[in-house]
PDB file of N, CA and C in Angstrom:
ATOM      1  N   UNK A   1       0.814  -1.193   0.000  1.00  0.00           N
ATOM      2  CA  UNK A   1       0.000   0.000   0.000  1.00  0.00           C
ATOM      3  C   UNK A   1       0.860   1.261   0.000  1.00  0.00           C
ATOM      4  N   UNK A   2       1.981   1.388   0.515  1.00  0.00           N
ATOM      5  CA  UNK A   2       2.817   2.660   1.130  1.00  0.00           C
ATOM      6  C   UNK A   2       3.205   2.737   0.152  1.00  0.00           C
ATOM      7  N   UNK A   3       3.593   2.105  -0.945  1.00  0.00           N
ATOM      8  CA  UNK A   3       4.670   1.840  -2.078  1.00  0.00           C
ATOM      9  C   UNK A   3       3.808   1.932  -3.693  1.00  0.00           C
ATOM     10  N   UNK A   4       2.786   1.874  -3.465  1.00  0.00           N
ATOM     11  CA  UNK A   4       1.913   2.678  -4.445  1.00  0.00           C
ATOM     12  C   UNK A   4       1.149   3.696  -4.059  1.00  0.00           C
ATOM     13  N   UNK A   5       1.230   4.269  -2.651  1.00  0.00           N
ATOM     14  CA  UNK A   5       0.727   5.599  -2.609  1.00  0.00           C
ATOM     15  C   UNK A   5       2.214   6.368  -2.936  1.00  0.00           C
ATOM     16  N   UNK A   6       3.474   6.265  -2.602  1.00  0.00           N
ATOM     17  CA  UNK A   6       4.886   6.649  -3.190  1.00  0.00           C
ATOM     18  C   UNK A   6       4.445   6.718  -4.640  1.00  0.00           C
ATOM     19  N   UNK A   7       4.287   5.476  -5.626  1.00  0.00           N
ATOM     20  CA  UNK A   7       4.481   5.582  -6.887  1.00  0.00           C
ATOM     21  C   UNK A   7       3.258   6.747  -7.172  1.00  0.00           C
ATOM     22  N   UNK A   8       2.054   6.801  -6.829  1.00  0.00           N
ATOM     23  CA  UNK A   8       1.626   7.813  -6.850  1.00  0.00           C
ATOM     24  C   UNK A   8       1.192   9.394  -6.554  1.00  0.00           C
ATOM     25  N   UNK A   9       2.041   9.042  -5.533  1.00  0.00           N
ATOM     26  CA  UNK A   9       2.618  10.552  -5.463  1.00  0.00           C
ATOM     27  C   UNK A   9       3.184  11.165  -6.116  1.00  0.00           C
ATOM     28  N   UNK A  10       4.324  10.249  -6.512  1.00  0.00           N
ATOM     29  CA  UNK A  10       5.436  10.650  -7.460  1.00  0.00           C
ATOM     30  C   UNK A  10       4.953  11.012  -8.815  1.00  0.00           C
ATOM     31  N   UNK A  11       4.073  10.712  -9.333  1.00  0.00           N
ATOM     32  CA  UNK A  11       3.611  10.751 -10.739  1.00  0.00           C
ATOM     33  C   UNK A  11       2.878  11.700 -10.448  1.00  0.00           C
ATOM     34  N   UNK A  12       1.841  11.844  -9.342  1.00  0.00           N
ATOM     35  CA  UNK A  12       0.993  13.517  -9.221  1.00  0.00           C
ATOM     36  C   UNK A  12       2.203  14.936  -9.267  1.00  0.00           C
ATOM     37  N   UNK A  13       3.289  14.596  -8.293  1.00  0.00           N
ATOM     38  CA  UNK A  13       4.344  15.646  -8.215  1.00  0.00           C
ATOM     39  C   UNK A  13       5.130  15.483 -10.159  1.00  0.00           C
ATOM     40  N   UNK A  14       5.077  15.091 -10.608  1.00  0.00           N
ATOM     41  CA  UNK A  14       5.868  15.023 -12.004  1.00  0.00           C
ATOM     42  C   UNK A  14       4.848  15.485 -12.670  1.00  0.00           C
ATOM     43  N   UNK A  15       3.482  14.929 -12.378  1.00  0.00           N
ATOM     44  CA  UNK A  15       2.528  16.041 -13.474  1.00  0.00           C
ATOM     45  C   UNK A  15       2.178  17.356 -12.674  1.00  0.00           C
ATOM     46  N   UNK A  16       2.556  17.917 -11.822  1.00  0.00           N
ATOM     47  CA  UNK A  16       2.349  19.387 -11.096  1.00  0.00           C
ATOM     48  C   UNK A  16       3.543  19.774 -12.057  1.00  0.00           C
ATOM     49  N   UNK A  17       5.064  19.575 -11.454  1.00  0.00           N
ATOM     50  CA  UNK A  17       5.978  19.854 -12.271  1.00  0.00           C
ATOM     51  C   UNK A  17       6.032  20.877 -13.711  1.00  0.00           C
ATOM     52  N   UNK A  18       5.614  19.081 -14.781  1.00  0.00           N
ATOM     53  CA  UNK A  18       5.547  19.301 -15.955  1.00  0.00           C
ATOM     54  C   UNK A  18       4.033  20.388 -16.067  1.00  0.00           C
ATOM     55  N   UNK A  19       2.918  20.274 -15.616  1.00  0.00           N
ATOM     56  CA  UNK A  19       2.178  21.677 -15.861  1.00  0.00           C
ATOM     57  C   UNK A  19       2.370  22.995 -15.491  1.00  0.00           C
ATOM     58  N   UNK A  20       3.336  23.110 -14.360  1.00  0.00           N
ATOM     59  CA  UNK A  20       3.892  24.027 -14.026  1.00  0.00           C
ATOM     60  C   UNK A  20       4.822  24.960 -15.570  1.00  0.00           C
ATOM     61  N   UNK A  21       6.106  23.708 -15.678  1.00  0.00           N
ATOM     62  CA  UNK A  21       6.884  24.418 -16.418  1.00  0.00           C
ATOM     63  C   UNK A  21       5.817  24.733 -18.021  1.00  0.00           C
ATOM     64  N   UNK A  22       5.366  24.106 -18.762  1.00  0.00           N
ATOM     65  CA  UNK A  22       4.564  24.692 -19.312  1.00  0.00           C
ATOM     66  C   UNK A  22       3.676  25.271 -18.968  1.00  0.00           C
ATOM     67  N   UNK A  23       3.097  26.075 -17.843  1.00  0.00           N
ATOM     68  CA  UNK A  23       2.632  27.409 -17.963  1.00  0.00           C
ATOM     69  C   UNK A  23       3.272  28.063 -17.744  1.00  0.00           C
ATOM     70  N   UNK A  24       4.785  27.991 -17.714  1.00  0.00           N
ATOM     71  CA  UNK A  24       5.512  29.026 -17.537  1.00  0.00           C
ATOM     72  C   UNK A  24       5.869  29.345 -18.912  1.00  0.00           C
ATOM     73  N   UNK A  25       6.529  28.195 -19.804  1.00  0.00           N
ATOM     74  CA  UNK A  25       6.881  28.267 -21.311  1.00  0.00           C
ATOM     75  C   UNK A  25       5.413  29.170 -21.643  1.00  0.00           C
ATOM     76  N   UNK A  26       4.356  29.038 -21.718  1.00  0.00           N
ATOM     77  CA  UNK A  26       3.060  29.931 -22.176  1.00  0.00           C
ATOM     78  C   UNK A  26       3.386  31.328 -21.603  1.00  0.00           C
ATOM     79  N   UNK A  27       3.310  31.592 -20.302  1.00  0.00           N
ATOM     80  CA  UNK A  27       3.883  32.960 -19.957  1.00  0.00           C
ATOM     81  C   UNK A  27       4.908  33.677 -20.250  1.00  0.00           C
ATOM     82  N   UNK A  28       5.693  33.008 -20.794  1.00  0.00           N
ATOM     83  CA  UNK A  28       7.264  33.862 -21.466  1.00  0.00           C
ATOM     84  C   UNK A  28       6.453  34.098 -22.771  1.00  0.00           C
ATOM     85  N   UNK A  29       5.923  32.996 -23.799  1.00  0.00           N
ATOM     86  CA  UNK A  29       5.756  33.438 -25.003  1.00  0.00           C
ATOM     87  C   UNK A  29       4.433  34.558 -25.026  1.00  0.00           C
ATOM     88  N   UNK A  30       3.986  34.649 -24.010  1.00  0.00           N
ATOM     89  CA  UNK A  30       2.636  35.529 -24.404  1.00  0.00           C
ATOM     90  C   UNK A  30       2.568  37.218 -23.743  1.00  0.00           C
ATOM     91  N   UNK A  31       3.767  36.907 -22.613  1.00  0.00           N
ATOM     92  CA  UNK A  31       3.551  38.178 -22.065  1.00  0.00           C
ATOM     93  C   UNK A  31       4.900  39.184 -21.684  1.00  0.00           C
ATOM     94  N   UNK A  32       4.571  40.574 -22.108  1.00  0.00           N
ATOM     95  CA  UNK A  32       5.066  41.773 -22.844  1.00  0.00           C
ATOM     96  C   UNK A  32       6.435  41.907 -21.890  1.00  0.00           C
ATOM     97  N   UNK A  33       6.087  41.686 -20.459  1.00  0.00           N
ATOM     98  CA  UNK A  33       7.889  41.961 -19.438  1.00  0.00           C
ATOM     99  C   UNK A  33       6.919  40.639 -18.675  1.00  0.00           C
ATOM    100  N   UNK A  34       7.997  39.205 -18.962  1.00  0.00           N
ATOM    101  CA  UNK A  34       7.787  37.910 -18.581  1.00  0.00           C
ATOM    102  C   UNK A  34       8.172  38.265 -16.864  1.00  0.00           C
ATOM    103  N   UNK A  35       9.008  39.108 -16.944  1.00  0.00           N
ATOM    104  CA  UNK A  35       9.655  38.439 -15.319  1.00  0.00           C
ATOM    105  C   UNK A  35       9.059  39.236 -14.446  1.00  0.00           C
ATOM    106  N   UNK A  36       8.716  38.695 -13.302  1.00  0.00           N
ATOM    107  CA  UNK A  36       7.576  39.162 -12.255  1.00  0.00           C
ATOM    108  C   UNK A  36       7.740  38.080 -10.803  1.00  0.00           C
ATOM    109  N   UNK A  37       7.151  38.530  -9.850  1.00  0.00           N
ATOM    110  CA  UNK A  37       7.053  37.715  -8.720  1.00  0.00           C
ATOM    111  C   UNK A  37       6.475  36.079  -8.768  1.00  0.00           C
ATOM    112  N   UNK A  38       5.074  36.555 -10.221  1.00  0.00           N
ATOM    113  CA  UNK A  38       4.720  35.361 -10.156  1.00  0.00           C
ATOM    114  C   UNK A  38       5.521  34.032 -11.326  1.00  0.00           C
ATOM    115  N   UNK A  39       6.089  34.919 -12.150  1.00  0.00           N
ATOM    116  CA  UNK A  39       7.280  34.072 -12.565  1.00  0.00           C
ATOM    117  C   UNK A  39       8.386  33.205 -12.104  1.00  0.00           C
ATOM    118  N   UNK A  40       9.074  33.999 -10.740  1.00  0.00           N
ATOM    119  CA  UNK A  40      10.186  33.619 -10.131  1.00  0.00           C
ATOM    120  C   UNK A  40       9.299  32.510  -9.581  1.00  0.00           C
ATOM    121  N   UNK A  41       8.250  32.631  -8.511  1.00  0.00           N
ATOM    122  CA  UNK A  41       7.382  31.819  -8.153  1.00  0.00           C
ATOM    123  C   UNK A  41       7.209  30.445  -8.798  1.00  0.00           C
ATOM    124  N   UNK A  42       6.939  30.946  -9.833  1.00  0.00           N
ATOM    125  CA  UNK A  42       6.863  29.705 -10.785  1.00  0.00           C
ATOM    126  C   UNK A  42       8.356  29.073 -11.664  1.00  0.00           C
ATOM    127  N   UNK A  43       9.206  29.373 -11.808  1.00  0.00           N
ATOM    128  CA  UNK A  43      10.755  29.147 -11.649  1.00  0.00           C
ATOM    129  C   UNK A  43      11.253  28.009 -10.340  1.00  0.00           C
ATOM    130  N   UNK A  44      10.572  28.703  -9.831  1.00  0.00           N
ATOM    131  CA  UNK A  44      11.446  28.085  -8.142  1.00  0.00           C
ATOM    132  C   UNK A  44      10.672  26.756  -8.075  1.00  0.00           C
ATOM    133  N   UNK A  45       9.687  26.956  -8.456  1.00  0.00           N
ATOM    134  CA  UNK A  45       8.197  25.664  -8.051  1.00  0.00           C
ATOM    135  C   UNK A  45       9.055  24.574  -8.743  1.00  0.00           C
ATOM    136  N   UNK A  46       9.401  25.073 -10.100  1.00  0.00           N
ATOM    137  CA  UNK A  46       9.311  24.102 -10.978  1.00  0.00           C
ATOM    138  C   UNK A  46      10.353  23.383 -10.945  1.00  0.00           C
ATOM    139  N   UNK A  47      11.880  23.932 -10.608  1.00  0.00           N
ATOM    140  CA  UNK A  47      12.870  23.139  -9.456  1.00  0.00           C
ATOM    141  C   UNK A  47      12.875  22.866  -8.532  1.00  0.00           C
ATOM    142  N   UNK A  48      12.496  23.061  -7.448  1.00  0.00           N
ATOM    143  CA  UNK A  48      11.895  22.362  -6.280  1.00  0.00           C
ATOM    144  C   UNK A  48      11.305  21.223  -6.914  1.00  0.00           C
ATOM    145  N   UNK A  49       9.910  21.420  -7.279  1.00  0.00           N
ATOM    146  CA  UNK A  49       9.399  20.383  -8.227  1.00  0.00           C
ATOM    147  C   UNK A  49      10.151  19.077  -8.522  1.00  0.00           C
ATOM    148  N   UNK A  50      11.389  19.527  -9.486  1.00  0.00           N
ATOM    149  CA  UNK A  50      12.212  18.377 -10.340  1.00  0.00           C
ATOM    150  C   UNK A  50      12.631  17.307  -8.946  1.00  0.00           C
ATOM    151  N   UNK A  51      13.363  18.126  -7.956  1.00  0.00           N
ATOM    152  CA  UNK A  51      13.957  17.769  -7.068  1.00  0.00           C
ATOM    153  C   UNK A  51      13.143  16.727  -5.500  1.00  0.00           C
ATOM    154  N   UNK A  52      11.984  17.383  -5.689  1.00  0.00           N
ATOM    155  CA  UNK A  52      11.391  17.102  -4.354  1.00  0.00           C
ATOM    156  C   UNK A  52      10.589  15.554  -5.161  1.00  0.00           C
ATOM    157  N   UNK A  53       9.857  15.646  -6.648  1.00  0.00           N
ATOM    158  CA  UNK A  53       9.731  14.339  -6.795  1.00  0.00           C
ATOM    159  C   UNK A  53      10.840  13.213  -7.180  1.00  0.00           C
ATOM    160  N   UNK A  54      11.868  13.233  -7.736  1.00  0.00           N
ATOM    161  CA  UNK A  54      13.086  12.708  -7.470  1.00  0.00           C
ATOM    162  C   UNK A  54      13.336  11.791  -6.063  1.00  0.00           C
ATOM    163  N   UNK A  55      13.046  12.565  -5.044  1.00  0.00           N
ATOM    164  CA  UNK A  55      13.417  12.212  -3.970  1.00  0.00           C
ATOM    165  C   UNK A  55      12.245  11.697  -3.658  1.00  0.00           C
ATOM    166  N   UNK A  56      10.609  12.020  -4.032  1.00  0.00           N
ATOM    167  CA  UNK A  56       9.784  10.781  -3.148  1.00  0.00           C
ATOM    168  C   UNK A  56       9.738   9.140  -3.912  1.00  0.00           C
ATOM    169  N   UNK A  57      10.604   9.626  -4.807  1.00  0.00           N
ATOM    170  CA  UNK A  57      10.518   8.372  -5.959  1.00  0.00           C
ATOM    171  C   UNK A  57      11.433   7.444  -5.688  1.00  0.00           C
ATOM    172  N   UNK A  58      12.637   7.980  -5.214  1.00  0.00           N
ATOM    173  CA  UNK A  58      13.783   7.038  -4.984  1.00  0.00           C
ATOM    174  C   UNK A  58      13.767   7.157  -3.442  1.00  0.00           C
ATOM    175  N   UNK A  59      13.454   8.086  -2.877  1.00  0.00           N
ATOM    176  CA  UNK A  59      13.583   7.403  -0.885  1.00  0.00           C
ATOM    177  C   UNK A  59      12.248   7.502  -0.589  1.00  0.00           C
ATOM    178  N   UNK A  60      10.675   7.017  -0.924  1.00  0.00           N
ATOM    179  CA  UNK A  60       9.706   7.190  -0.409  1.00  0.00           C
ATOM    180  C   UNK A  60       9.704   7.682   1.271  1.00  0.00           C
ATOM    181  N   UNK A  61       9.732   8.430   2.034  1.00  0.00           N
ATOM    182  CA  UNK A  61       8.802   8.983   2.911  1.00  0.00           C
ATOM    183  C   UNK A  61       8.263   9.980   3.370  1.00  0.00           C
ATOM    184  N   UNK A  62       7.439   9.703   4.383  1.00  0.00           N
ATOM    185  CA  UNK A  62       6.478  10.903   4.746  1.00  0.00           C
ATOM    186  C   UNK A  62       7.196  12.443   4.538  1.00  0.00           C
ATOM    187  N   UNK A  63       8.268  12.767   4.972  1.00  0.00           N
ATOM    188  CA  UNK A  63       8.892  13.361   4.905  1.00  0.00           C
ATOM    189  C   UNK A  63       9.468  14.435   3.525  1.00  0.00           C
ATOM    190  N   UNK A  64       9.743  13.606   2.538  1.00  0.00           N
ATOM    191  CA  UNK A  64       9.559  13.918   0.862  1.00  0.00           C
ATOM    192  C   UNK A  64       8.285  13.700   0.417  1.00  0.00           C
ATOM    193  N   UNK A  65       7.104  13.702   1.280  1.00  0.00           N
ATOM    194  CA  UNK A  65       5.643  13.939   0.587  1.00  0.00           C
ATOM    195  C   UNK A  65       5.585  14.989   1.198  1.00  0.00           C
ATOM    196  N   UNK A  66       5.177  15.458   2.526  1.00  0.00           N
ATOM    197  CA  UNK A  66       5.404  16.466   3.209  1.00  0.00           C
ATOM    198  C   UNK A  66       5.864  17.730   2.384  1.00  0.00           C
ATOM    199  N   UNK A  67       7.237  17.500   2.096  1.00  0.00           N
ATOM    200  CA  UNK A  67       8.346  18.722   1.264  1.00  0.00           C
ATOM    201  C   UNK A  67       7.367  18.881  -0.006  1.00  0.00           C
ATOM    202  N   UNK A  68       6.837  17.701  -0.702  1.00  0.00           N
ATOM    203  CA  UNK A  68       6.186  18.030  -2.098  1.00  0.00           C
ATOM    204  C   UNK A  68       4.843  18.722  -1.885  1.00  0.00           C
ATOM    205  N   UNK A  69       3.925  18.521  -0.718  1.00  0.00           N
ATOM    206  CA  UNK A  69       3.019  19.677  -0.167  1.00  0.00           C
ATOM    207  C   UNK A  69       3.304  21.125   0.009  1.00  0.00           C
ATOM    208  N   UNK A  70       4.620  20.910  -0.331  1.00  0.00           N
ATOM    209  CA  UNK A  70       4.888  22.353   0.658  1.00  0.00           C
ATOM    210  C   UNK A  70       5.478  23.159  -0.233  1.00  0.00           C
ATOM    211  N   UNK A  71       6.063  22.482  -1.731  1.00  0.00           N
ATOM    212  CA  UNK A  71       6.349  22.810  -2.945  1.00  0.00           C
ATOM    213  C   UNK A  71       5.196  23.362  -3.283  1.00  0.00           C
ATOM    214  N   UNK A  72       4.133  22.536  -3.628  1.00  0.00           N
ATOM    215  CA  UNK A  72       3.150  22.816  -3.824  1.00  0.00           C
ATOM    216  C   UNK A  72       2.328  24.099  -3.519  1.00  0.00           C
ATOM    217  N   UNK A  73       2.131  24.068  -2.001  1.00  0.00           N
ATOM    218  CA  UNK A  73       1.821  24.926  -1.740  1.00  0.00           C
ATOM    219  C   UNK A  73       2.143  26.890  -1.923  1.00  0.00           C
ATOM    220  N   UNK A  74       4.033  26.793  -1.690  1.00  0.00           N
ATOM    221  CA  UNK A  74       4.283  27.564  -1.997  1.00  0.00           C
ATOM    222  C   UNK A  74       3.540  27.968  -3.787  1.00  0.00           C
ATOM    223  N   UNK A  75       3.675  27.367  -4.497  1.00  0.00           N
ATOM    224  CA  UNK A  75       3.232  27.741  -5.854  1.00  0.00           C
ATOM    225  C   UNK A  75       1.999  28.253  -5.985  1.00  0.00           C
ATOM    226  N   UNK A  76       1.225  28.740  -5.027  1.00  0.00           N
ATOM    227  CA  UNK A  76      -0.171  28.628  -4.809  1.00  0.00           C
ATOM    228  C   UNK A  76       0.126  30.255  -4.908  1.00  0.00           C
ATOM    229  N   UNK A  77       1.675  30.646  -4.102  1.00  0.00           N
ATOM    230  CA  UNK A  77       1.402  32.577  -3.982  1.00  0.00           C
ATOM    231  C   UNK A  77       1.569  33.182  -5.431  1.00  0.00           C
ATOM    232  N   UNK A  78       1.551  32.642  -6.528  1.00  0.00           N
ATOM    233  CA  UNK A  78       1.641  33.309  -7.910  1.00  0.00           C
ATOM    234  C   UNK A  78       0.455  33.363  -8.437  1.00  0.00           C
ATOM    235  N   UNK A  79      -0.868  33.373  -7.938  1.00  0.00           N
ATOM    236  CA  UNK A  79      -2.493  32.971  -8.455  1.00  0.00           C
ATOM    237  C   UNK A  79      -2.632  34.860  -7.579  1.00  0.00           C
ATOM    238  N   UNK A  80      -2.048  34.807  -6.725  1.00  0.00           N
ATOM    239  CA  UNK A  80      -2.076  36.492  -6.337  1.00  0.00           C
ATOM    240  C   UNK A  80      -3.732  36.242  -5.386  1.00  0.00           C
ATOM    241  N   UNK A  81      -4.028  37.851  -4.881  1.00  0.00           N
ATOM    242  CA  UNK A  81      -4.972  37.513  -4.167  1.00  0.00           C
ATOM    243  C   UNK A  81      -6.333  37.298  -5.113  1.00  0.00           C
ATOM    244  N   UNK A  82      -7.626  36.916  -4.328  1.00  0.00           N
ATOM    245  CA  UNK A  82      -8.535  36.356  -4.823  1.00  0.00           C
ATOM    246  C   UNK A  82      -9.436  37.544  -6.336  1.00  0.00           C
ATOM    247  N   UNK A  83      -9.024  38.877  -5.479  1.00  0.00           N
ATOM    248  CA  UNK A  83      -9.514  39.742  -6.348  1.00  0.00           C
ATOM    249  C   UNK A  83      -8.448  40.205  -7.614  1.00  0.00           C
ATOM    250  N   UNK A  84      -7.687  39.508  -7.713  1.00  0.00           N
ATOM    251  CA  UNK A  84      -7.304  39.555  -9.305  1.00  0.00           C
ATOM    252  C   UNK A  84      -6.916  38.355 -10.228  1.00  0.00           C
ATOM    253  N   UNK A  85      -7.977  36.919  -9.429  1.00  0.00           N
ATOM    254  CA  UNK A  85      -7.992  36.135 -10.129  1.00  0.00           C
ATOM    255  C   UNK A  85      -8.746  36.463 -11.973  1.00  0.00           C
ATOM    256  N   UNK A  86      -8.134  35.533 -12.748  1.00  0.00           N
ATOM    257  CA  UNK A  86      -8.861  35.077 -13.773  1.00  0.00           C
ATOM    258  C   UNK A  86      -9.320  33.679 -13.984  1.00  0.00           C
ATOM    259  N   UNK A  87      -9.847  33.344 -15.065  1.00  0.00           N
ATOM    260  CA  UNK A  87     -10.421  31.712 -15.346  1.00  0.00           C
ATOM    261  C   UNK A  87      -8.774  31.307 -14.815  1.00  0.00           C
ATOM    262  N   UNK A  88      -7.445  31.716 -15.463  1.00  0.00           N
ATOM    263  CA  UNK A  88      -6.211  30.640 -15.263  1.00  0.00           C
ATOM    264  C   UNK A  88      -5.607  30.505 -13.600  1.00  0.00           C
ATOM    265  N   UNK A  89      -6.033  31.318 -12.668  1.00  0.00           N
ATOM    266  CA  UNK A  89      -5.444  31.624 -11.839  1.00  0.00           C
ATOM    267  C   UNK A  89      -6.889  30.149 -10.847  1.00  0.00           C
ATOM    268  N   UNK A  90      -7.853  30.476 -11.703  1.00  0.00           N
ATOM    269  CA  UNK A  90      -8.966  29.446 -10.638  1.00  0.00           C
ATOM    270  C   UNK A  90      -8.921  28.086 -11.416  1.00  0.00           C
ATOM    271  N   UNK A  91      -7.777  27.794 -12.552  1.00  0.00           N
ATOM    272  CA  UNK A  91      -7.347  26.705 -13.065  1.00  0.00           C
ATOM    273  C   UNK A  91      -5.960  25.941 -12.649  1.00  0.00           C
ATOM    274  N   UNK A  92      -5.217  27.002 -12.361  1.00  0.00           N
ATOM    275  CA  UNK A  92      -4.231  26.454 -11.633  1.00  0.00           C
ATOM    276  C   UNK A  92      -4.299  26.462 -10.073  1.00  0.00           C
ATOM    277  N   UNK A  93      -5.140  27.145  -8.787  1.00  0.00           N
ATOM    278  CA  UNK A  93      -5.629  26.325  -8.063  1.00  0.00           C
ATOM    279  C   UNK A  93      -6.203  25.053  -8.253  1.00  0.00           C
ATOM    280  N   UNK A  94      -7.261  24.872  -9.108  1.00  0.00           N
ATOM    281  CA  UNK A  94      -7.504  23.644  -9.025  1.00  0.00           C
ATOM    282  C   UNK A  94      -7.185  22.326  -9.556  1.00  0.00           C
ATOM    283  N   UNK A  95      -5.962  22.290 -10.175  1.00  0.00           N
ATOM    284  CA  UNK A  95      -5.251  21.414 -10.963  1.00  0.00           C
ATOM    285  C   UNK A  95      -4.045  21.034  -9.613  1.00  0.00           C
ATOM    286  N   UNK A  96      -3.626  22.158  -8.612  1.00  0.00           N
ATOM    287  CA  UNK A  96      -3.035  21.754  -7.774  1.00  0.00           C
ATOM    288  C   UNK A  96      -3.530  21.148  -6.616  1.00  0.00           C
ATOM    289  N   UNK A  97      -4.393  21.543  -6.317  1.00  0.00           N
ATOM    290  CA  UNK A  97      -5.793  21.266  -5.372  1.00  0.00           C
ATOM    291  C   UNK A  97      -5.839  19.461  -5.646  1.00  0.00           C
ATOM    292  N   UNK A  98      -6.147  18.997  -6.730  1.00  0.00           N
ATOM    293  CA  UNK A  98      -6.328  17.768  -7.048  1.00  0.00           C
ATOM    294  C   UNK A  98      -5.201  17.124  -7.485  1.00  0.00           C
ATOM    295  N   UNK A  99      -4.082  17.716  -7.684  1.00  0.00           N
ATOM    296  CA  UNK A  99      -2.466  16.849  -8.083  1.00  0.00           C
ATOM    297  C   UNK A  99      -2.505  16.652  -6.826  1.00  0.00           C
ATOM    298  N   UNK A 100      -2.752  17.429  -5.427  1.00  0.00           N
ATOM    299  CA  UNK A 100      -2.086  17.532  -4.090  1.00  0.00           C
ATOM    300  C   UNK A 100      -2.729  16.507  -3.720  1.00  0.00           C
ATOM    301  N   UNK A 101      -3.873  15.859  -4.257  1.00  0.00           N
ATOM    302  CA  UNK A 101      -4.268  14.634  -3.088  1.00  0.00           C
ATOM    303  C   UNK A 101      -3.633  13.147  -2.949  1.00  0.00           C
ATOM    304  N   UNK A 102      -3.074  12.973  -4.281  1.00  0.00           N
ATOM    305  CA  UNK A 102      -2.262  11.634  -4.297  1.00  0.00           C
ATOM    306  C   UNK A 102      -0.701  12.039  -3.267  1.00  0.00           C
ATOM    307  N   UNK A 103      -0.764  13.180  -3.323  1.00  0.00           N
ATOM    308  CA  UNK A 103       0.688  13.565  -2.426  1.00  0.00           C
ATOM    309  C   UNK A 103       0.395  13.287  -0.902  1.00  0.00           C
ATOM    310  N   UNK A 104      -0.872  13.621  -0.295  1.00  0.00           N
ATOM    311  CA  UNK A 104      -1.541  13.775   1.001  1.00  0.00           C
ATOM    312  C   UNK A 104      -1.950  12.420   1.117  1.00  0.00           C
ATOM    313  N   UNK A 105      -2.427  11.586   0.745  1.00  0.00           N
ATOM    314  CA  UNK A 105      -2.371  10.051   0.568  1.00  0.00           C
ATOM    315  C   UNK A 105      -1.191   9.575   0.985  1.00  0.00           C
ATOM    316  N   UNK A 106      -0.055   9.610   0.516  1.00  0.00           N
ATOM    317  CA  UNK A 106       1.408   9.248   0.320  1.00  0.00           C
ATOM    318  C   UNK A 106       2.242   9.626   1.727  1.00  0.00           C
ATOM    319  N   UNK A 107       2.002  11.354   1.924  1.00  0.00           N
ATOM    320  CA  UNK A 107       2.661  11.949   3.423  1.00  0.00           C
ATOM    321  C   UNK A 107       1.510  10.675   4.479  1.00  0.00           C
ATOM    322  N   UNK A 108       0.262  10.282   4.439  1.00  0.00           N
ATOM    323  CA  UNK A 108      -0.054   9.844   5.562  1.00  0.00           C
ATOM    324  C   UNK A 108       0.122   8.168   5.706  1.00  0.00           C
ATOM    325  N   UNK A 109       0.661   7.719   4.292  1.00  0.00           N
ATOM    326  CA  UNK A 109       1.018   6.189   4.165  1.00  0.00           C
ATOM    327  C   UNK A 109       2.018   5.291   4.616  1.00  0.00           C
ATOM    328  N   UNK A 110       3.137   6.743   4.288  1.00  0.00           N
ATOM    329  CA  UNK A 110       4.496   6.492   4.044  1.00  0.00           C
ATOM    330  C   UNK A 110       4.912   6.740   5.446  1.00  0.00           C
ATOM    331  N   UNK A 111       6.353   5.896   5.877  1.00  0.00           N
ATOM    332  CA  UNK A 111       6.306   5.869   7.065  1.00  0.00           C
ATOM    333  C   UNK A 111       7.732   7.246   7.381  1.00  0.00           C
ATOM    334  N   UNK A 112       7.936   7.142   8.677  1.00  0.00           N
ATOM    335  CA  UNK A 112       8.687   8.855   9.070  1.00  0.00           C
ATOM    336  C   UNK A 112       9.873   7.725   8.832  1.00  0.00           C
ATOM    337  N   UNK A 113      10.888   9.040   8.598  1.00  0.00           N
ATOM    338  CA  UNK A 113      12.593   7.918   8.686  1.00  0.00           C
ATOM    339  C   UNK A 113      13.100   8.166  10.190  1.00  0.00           C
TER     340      UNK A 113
END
C-alpha cells in the first residue's frame, strides 16, 4: 500500500511539475515583461518540483511527501490575491488542489525515517 501511494505521489508531483513548467513556457511566449514575482514563483516551483519528486521516488517517505506539499503549496502565492484572479489563476488552483491529493495520501502512508 505505502509503495503505491509513493508511486503515486510521485507521478501527481511530475505532473504538477511538468504543468507548471509549461505554464511558464506559455507565460514567457505571451507576455510583454515575462519576469515578475509570479514568474520567479513559478521558476522556483518548478525546481523544487524536479527535485522534491526525485526524492519521493527514490527514498519514499512521509517526509519527501510532506516537502512536495509544501512545494506545492508555496506555488499557490503566484495565483495572487482572490480579487485579481482570472479563469487561469482558478485553473491552476484547481489542478493543484487535485495533483495535491495523491501527495496527502502518500505523506499519511508512508512511514517517518
Amino acid at each position: 500500500m505505502a509503495s503505491r501511494a509513493a508511486r503515486n505521489g510521485s507521478y501527481a508531483l511530475l505532473a504538477f511539475t511538468l504543468l507548471t513548467v509549461l505554464s511558464l513556457v506559455a507565460w514567457f511566449l505571451r507576455a510583454d515583461q515575462p519576469w515578475g514575482f509570479a514568474s520567479f514563483v513559478a521558476v522556483l516551483t518548478a525546481i523544487l518540483g524536479v527535485g522534491v519528486t526525485a526524492l519521493l521516488w527514490r527514498q519514499p517517505t512521509r517526509e519527501h511527501a510532506v516537502a512536495g506539499l509544501i512545494v506545492m503549496g508555496v506555488s499557490m502565492l503566484r495565483v495572487g490575491l482572490p480579487s485579481d484572479w482570472t479563469w487561469t489563476s482558478v485553473t491552476l488552483l484547481t489542478m493543484t488542489v487535485l495533483l495535491a491529493i495523491p501527495v496527502v495520501q502518500a505523506a499519511i502512508a508512508l512511514p517517518r525515517t
